[in-house]
C-alpha atoms as a PDB file:
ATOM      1  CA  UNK A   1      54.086  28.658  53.759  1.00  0.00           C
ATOM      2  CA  UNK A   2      54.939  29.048  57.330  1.00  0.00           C
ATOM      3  CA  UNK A   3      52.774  29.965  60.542  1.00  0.00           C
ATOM      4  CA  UNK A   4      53.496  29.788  63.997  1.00  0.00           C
ATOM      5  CA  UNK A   5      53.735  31.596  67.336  1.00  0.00           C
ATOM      6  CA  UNK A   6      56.251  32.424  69.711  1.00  0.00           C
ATOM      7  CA  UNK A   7      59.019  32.809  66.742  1.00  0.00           C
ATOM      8  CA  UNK A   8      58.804  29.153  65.828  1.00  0.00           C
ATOM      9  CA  UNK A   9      57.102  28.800  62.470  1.00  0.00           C
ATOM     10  CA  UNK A  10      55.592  25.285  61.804  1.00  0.00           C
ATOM     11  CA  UNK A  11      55.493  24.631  58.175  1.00  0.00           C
ATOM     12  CA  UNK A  12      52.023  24.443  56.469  1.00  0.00           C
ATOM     13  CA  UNK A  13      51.175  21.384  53.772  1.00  0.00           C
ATOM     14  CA  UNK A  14      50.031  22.700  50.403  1.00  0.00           C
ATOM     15  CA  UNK A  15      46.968  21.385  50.506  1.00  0.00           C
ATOM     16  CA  UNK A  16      46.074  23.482  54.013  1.00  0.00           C
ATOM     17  CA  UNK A  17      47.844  26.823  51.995  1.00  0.00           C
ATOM     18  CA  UNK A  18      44.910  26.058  49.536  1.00  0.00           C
ATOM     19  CA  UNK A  19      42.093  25.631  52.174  1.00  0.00           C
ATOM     20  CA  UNK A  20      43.191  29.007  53.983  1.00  0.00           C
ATOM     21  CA  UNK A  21      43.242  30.962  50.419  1.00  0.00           C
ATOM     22  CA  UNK A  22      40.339  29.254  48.775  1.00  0.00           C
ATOM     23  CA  UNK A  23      38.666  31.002  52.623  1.00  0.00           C
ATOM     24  CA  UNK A  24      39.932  34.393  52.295  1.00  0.00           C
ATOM     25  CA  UNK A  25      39.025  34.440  48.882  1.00  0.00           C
ATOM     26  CA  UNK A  26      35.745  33.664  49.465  1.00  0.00           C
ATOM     27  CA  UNK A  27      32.900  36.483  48.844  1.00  0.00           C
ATOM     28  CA  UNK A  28      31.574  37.406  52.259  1.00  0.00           C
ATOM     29  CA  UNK A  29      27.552  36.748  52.298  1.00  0.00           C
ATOM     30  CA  UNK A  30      25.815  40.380  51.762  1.00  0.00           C
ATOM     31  CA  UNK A  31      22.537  41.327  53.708  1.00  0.00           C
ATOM     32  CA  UNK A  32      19.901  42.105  51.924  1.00  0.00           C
ATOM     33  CA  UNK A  33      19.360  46.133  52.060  1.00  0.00           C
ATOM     34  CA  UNK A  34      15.623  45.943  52.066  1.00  0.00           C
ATOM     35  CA  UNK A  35      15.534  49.659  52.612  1.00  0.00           C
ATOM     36  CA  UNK A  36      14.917  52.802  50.526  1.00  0.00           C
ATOM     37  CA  UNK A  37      16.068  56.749  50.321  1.00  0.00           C
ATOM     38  CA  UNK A  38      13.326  58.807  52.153  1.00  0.00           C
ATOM     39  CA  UNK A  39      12.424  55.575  54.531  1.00  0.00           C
ATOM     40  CA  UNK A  40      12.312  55.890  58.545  1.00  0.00           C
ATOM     41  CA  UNK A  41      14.641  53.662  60.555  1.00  0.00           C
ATOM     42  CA  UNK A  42      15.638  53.375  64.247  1.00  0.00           C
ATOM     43  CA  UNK A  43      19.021  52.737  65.354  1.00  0.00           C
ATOM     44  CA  UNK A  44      19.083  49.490  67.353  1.00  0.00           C
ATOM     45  CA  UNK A  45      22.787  48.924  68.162  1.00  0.00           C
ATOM     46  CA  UNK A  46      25.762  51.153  68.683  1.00  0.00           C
ATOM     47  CA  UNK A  47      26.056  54.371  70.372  1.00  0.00           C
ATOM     48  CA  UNK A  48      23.198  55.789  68.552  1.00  0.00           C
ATOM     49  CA  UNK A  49      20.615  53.059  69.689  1.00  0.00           C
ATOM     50  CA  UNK A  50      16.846  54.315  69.809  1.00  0.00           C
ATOM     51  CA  UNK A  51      17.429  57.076  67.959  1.00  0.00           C
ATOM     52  CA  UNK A  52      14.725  57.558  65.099  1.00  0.00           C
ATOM     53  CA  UNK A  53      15.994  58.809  61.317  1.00  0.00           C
ATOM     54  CA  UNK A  54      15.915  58.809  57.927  1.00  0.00           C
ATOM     55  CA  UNK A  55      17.965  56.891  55.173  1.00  0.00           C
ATOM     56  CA  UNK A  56      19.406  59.362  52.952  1.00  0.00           C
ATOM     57  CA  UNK A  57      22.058  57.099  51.226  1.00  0.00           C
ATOM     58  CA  UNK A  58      22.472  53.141  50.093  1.00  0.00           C
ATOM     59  CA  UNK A  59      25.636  51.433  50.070  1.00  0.00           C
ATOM     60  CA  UNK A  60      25.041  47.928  49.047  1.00  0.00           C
ATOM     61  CA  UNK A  61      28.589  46.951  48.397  1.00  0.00           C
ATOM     62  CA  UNK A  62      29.616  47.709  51.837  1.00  0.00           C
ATOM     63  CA  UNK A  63      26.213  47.068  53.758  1.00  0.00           C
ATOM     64  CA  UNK A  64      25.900  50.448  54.819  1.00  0.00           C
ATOM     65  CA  UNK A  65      23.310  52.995  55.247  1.00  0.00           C
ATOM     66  CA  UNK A  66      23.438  57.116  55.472  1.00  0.00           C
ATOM     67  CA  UNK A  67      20.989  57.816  57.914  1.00  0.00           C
ATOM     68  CA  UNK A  68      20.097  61.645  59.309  1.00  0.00           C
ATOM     69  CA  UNK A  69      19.515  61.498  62.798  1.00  0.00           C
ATOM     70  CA  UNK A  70      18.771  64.794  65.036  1.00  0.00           C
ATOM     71  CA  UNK A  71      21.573  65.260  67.064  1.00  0.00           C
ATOM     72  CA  UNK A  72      21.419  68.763  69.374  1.00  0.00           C
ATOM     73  CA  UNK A  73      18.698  69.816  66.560  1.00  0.00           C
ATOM     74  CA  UNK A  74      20.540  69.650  63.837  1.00  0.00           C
ATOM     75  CA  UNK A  75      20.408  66.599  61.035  1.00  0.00           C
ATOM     76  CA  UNK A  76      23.376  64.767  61.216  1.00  0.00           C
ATOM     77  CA  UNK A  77      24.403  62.234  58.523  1.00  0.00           C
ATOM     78  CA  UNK A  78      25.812  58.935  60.013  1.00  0.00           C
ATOM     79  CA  UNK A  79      27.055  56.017  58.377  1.00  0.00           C
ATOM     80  CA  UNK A  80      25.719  52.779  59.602  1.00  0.00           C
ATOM     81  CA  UNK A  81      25.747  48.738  58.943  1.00  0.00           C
ATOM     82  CA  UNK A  82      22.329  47.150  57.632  1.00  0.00           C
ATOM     83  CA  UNK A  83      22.292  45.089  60.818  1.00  0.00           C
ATOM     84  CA  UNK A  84      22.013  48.138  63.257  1.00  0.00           C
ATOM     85  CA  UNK A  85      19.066  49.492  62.086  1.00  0.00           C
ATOM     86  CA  UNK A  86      15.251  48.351  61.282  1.00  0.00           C
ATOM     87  CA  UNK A  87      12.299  49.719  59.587  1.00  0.00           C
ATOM     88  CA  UNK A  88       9.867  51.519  61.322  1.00  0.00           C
END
């Protein structure tokens, strides 16, 4: 394989094709969910921060959460990552 930058590719050794692979192939560590349909969470990161809701869906496989916030007092379903939210 070849890699490079500025249109001069530098050749690659097998052995560093196999490193880069055996990485991508890799299963990315999952976060423990720790949280259940019904249960209250508040948004601490992303544009949503502070805002109290509850978890309405469970994605495990992703790492994301459903969670109904009140937005202009109406629940609004949005789709977050494990990491920005935390149990109340």
């Amino acid at each position: 394989g070849f890699v490079g930058s500025a249109g001069k590719p530098t050749q690659l050794k097998e052995e560093e094709v196999g490193e880069i692979l055996k990485q991508m192939s890799a299963e990315t560590p999952r976060v423990k969910a720790g949280f259940r349909k019904g249960q209250s969470v508040r948004v601490i990161d992303g544009p949503f921060i502070d805002f109290v809701g509850v978890v309405d869906e469970i994605n495990t496989e992703k790492g994301k959460v459903k969670v109904l916030l009140s937005l202009f007092g109406q629940e609004t379903p949005v789709e977050l990552d494990f990491l920005q939210i935390e149990k109340l």
